[in-house]
Every structure is written in C-alpha cells, then in structure tokens.
N, C-alpha and C. Protein backbone atom coordinates (compact mmCIF):
# COMPACT_ATOMS: atom_id res chain seq x y z
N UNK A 1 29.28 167.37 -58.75
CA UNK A 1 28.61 166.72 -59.85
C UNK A 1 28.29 167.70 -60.97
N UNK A 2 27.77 168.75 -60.64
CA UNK A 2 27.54 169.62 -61.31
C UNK A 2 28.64 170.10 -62.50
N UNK A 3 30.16 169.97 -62.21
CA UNK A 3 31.33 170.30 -62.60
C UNK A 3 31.43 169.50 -63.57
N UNK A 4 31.27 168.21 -63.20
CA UNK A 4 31.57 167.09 -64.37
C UNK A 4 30.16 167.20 -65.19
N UNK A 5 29.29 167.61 -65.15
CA UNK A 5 28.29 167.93 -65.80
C UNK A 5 28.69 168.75 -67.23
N UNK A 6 29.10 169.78 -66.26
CA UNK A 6 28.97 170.88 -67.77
C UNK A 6 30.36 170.71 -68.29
N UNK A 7 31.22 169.41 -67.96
CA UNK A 7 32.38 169.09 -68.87
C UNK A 7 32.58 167.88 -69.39
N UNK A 8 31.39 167.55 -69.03
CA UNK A 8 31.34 166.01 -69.59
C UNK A 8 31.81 164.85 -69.22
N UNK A 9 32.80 164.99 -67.52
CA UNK A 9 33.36 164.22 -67.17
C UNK A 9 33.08 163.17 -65.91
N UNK A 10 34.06 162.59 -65.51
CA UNK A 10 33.78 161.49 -65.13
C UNK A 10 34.10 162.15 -63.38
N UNK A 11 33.52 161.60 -62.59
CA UNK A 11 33.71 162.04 -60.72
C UNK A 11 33.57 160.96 -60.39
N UNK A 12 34.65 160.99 -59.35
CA UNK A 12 34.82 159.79 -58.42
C UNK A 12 34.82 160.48 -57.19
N UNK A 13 33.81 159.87 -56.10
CA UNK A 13 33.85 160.22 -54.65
C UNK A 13 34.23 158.89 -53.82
N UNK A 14 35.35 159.21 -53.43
CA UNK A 14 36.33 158.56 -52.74
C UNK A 14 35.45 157.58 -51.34
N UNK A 15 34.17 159.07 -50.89
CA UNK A 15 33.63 158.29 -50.11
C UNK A 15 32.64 157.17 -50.01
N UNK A 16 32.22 157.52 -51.80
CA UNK A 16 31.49 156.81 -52.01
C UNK A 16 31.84 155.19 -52.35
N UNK A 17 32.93 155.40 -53.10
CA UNK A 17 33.88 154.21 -53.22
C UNK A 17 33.96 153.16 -51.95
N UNK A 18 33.98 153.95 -50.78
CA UNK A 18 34.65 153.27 -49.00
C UNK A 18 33.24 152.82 -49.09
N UNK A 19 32.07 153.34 -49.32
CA UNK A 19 30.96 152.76 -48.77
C UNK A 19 30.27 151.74 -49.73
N UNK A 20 30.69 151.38 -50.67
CA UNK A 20 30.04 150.65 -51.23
C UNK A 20 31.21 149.18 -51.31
N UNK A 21 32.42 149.47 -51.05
CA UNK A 21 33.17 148.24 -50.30
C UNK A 21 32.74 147.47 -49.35
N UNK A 22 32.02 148.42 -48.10
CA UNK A 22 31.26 148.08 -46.98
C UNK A 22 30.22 147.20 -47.24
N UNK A 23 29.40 147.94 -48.27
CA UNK A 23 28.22 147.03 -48.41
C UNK A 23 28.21 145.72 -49.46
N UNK A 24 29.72 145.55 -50.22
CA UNK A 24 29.87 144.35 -50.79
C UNK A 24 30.38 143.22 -49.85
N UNK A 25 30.26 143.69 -48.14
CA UNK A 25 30.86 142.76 -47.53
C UNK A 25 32.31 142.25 -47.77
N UNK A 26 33.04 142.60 -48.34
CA UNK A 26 34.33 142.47 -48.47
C UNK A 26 35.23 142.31 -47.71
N UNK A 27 36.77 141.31 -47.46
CA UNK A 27 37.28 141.62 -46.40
C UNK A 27 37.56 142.89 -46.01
N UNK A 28 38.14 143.67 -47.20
CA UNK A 28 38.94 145.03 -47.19
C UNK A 28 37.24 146.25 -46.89
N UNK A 29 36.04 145.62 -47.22
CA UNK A 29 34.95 146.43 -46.50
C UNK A 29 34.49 146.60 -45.26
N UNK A 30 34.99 145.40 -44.06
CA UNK A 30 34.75 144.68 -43.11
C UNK A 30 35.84 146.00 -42.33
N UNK A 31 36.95 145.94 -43.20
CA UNK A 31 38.05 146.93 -42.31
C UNK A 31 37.70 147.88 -42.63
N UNK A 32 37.33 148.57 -43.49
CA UNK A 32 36.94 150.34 -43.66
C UNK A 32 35.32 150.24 -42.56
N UNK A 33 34.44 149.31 -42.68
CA UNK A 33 33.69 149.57 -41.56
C UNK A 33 34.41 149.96 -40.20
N UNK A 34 35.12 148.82 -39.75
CA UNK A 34 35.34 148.94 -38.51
C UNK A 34 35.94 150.70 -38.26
N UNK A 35 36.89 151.23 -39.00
CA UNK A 35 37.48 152.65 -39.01
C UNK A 35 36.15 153.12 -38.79
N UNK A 36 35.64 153.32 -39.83
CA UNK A 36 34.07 153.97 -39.92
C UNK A 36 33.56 154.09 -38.44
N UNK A 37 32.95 152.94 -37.86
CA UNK A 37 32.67 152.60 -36.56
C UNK A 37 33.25 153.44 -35.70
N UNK A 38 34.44 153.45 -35.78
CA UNK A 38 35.38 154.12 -34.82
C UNK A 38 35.63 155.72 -34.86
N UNK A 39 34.69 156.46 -36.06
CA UNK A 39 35.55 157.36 -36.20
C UNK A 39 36.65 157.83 -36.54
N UNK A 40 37.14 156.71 -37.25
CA UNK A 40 39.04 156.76 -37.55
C UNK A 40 38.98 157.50 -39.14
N UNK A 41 40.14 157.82 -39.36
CA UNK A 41 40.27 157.80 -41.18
C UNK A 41 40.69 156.21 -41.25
N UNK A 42 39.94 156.01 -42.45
CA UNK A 42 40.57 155.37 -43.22
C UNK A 42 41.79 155.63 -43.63
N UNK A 43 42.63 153.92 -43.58
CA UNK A 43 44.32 154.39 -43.77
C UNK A 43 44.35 154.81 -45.23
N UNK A 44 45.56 155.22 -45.40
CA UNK A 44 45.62 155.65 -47.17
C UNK A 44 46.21 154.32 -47.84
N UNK A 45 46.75 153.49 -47.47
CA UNK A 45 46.80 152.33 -48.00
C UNK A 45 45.56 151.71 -48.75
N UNK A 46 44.64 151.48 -47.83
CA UNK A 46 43.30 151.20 -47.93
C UNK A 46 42.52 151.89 -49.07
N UNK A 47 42.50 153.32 -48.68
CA UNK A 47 41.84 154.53 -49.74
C UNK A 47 42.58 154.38 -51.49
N UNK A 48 43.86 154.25 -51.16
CA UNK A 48 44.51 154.08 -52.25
C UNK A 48 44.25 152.75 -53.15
N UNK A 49 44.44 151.88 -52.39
CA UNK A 49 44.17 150.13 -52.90
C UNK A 49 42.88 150.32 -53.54
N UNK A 50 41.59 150.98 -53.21
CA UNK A 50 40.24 151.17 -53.46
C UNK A 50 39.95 151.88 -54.76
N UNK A 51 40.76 153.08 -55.14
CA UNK A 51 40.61 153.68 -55.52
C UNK A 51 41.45 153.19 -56.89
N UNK A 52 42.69 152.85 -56.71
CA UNK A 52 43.47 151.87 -57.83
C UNK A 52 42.48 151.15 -58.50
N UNK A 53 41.74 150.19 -57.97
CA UNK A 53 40.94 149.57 -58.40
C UNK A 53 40.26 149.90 -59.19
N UNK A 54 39.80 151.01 -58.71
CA UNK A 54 38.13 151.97 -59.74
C UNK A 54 39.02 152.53 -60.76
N UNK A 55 40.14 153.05 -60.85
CA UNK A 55 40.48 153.76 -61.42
C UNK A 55 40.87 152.71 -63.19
N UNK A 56 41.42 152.03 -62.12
CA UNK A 56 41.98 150.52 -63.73
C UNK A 56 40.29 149.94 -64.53
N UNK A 57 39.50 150.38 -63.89
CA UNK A 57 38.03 149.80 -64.58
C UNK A 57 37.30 150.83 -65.28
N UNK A 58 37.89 152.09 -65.36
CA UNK A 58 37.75 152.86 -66.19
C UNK A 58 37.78 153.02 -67.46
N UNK A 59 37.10 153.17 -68.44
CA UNK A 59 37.49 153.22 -69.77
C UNK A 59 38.01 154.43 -70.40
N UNK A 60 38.10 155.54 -69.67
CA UNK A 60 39.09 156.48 -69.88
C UNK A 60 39.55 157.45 -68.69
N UNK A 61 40.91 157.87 -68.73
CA UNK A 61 41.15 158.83 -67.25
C UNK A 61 41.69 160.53 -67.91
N UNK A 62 40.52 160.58 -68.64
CA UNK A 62 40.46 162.17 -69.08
C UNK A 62 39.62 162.89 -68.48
N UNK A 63 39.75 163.97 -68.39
CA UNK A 63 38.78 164.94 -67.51
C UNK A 63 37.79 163.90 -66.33
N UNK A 64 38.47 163.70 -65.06
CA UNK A 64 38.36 162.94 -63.99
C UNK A 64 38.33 164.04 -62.95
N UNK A 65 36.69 163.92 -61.55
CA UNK A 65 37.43 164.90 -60.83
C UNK A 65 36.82 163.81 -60.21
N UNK A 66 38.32 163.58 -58.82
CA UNK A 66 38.07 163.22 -57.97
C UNK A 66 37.78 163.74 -56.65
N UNK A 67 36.51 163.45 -55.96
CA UNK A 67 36.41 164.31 -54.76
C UNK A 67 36.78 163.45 -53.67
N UNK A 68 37.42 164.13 -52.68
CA UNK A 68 37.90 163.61 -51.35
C UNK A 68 39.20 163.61 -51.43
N UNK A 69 39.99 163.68 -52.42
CA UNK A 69 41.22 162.91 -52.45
C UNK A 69 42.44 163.62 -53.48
N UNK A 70 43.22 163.84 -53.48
CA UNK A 70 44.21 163.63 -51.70
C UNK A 70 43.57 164.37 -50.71
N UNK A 71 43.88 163.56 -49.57
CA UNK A 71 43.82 164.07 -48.36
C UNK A 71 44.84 164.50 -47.65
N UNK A 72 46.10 163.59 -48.02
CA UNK A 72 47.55 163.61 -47.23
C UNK A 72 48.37 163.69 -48.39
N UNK A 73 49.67 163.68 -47.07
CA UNK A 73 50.90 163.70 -48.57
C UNK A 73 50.83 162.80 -49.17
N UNK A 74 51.02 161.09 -48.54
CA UNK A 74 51.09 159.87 -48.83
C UNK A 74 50.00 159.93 -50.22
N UNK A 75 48.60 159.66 -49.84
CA UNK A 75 48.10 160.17 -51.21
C UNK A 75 48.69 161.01 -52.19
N UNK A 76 49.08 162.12 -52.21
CA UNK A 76 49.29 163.48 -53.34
C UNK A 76 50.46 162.66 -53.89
N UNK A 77 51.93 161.87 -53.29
CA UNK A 77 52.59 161.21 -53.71
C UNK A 77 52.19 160.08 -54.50
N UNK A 78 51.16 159.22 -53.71
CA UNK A 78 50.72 157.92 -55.04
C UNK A 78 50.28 158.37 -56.24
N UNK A 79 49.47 159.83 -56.34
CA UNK A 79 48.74 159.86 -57.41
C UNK A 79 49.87 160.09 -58.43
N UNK A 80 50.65 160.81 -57.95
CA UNK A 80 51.85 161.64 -59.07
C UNK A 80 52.56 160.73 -59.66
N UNK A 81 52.87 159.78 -58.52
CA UNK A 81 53.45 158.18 -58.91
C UNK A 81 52.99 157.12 -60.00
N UNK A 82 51.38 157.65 -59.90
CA UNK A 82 50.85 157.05 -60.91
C UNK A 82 50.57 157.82 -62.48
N UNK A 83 51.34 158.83 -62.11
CA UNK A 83 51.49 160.51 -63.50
C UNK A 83 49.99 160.68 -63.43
N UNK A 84 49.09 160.86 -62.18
CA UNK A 84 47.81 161.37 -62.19
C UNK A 84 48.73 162.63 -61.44
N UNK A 85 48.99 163.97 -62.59
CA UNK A 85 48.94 165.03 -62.26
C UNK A 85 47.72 165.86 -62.13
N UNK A 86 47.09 166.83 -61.39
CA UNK A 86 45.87 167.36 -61.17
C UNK A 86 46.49 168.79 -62.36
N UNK A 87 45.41 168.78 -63.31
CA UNK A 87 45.54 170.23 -64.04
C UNK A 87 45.14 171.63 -62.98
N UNK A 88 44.13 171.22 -62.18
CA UNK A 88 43.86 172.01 -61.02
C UNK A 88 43.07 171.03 -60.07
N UNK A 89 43.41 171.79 -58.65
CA UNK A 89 42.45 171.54 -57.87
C UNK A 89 41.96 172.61 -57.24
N UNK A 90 40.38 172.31 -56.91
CA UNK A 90 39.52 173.29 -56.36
C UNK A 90 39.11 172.67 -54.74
N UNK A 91 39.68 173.86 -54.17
CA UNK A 91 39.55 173.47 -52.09
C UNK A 91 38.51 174.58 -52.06
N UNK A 92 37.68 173.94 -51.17
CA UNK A 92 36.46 174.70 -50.47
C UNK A 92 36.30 175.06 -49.16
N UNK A 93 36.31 175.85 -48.62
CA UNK A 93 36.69 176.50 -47.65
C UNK A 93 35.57 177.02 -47.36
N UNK A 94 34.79 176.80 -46.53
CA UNK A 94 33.18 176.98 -45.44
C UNK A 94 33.46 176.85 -44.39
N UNK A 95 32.93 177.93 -43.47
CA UNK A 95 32.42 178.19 -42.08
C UNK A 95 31.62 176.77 -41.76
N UNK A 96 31.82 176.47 -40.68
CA UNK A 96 31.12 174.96 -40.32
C UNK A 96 29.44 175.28 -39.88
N UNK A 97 29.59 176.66 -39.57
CA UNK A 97 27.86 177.51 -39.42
C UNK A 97 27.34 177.51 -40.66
N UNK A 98 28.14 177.50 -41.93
CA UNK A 98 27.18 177.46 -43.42
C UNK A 98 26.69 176.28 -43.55
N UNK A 99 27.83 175.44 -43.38
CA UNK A 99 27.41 173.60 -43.58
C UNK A 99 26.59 173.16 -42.76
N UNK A 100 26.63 173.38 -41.35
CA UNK A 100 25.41 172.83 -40.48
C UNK A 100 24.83 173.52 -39.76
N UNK A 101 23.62 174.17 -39.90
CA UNK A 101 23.68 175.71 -39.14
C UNK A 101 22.65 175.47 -38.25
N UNK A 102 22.34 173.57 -38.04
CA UNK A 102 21.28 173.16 -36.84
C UNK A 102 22.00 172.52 -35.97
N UNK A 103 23.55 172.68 -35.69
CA UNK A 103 24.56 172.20 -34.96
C UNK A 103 24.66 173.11 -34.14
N UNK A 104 24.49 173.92 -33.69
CA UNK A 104 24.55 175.23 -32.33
C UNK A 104 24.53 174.52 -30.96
C-alpha cells in the first residue's frame, strides 16, 4: 500500500478480491469458499475470471500494482494476453521466522 501511496496508484489484492466474492454470496463466492475451506488454491480460472472483472471497472490501468498475482504460468500468460505487461515486479523473499516468529 505504501508503494501505491507515494505513486499515486491504484493496488489490487487478489486476496482481497476472493474474499469479498465470498461475502457477496455469489455462486462463483460459494466456490472460492469451499477451496478456502479446504485449504486448496483457488483455480486460476476462477482468480482470473475475478480479477477480469475488477480490472474492466476500472477507470484507468496506469500505474496498477497488483499483489498476489501471478502466481503460475497460466496466470503470467493471461495477463500478457491481455498486453498487461509488468514494467517490474517486486518478489519478497522472508524467512517464515520473520513473518511468524510465534509459530515455533
């Protein structure tokens, strides 16, 4: 958040997207619960279909960072498909002892 802060832009969290499908009760929310439930990923069909959506209700797709996503190839292929080339992406790479260090 902070990123799109000091650039003025727009962030999309992918996960946040899945969870607020959930809570519109939706058919397509009903199925990302059940994954959820299960521990599963969400398919990229699904992630993608979701995210299409948000993306067309946008009033502009300039300086966009999306977090979560891609995850897979299948993703990294739709986006390019859709000429959403990434100018960069930034991967974060943490010890799982930094992120949860009351998990021992």
């Amino acid at each position: 958040m902070k990123l799109s802060q000091h650039f003025g832009s727009t962030t999309i969290s992918v996960g946040d997207l899945l969870k607020k499908e959930v809570v519109k009760k939706t058919e397509l929310g009903s199925q990302i619960e059940q994954f959820i439930s299960e521990f599963l990923y969400v398919p990229d069909s699904v992630v993608v279909e979701i995210l299409s959506k948000y993306m067309q209700s946008l009033e502009t797709t300039n300086h966009i960072f999306i977090e979560g996503f891609p995850k897979t190839m299948f993703q990294a292929k739709f986006m390019v498909s859709k000429g959403l080339v990434p100018d960069a992406i930034i991967f974060l790479n943490y010890p799982a002892e930094a992120c949860l260090p009351n998990l021992k």
